[in-house]
Protein backbone atom coordinates (compact mmCIF):
# COMPACT_ATOMS: atom_id res chain seq x y z
CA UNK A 1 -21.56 0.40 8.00
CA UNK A 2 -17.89 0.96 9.43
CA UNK A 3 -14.88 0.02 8.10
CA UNK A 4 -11.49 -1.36 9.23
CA UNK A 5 -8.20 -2.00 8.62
CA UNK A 6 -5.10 -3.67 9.87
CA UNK A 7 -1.74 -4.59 9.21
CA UNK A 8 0.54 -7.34 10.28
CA UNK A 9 4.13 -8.38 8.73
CA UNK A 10 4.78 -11.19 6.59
CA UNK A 11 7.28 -13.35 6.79
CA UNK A 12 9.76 -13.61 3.76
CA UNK A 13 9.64 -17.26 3.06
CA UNK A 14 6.04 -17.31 3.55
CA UNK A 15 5.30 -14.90 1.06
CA UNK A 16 4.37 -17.88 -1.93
CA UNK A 17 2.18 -19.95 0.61
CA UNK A 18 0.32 -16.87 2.25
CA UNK A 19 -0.45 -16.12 -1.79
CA UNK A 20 -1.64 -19.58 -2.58
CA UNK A 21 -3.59 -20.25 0.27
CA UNK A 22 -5.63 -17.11 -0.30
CA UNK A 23 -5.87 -17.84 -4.35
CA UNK A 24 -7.81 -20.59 -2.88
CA UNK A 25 -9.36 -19.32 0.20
CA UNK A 26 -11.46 -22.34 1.88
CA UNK A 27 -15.13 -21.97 0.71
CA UNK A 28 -16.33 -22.48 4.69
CA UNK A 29 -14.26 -19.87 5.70
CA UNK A 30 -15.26 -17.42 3.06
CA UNK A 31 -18.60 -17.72 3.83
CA UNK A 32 -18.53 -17.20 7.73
CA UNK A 33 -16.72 -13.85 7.04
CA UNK A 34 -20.20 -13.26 4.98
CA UNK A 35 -22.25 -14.74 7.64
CA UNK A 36 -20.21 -12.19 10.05
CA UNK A 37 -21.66 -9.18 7.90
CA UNK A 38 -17.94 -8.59 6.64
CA UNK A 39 -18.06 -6.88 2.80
CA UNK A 40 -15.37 -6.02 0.76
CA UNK A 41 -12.52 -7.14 2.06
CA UNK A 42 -9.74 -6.89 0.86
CA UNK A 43 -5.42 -8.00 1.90
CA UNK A 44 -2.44 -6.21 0.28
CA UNK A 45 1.10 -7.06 0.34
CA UNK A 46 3.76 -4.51 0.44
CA UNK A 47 7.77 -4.76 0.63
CA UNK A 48 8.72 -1.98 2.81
CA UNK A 49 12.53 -0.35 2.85
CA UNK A 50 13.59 -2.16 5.89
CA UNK A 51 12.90 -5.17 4.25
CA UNK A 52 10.12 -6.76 5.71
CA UNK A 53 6.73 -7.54 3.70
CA UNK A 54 3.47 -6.18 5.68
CA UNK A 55 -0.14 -6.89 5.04
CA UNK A 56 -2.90 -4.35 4.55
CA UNK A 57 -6.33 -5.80 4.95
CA UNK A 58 -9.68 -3.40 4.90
CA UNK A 59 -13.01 -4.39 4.76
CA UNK A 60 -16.62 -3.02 5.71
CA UNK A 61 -18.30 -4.39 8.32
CA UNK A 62 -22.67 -4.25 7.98
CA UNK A 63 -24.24 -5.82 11.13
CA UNK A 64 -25.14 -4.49 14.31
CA UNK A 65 -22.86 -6.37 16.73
CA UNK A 66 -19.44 -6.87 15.74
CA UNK A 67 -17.80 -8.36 19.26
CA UNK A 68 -20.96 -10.92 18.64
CA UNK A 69 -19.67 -11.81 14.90
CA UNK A 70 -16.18 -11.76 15.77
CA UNK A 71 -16.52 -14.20 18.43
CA UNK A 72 -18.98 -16.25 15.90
CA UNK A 73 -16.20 -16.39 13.70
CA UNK A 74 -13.62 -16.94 16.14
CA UNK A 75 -15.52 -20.48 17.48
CA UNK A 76 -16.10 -21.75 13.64
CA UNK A 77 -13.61 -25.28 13.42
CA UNK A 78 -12.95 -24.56 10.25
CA UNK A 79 -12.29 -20.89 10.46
CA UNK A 80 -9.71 -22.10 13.51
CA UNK A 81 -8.00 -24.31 10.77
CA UNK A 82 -7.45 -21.88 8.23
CA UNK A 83 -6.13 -19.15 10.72
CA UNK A 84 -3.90 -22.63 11.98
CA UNK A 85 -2.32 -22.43 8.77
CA UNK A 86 -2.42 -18.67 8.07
CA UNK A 87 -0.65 -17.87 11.42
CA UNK A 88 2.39 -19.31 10.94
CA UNK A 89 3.44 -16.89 8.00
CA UNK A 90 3.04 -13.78 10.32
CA UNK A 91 4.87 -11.65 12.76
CA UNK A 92 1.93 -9.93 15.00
CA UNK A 93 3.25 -6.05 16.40
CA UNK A 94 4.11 -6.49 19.82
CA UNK A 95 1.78 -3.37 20.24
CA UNK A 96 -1.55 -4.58 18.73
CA UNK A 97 -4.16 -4.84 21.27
CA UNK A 98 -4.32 -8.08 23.45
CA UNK A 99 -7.17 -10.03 21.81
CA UNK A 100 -5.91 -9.18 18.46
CA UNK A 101 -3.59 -11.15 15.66
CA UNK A 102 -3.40 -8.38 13.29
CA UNK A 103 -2.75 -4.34 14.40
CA UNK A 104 -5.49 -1.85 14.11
CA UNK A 105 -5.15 0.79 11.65
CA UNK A 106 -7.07 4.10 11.82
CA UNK A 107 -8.62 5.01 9.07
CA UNK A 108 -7.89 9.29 8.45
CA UNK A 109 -9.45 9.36 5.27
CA UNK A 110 -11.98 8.03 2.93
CA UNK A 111 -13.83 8.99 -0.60
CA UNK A 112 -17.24 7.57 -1.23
């Protein structure tokens, strides 16, 4: 098992429609990221001092090829229309790696 994490800014007026869409996350979609061996995932939403609202998402990942589930995930229609509406209510880093929406975070610590 290895887990991840990433973060990616929110926009402002977004903030209501990134909530409800995820209240109600798409059945499909949810399970693909199961099918894609992705447990306990997890997005937070945090209002930093400069203003902006960032996301924190973690979750473990249990399979054996994760470039291969990615890209599973990646080619699912309906997975393509949920990140089609998801999309709009970020701001990607300028810095995150090039095949990447959200930023990479590295993980320094962690309690079993």
């Amino acid at each position: 098992m290895q887990r991840y994490g990433a973060v990616i800014e929110l926009k402002t007026d977004k903030i209501d429609e990134y909530k409800r869409l995820h209240a109600a996350a798409w059945p499909g979609v949810l399970r693909m990221i199961k099918t894609c061996n992705i447990r306990n995932y997890s997005i937070y939403l945090r209002k930093f001092p400069d203003g902006h609202h960032y996301l924190f998402s973690t979750f473990e990942y249990v399979g054996t090829d994760f470039t291969g589930d990615m890209y599973k995930m990646a080619a699912d229609p309906e997975t393509q229309r949920w990140w089609a509406v998801c999309k709009p209510c970020h701001v990607p880093f300028a810095d995150r790696s090039p095949e990447a929406w959200w930023a990479d975070m590295e993980e320094v610590f962690h309690l079993d």
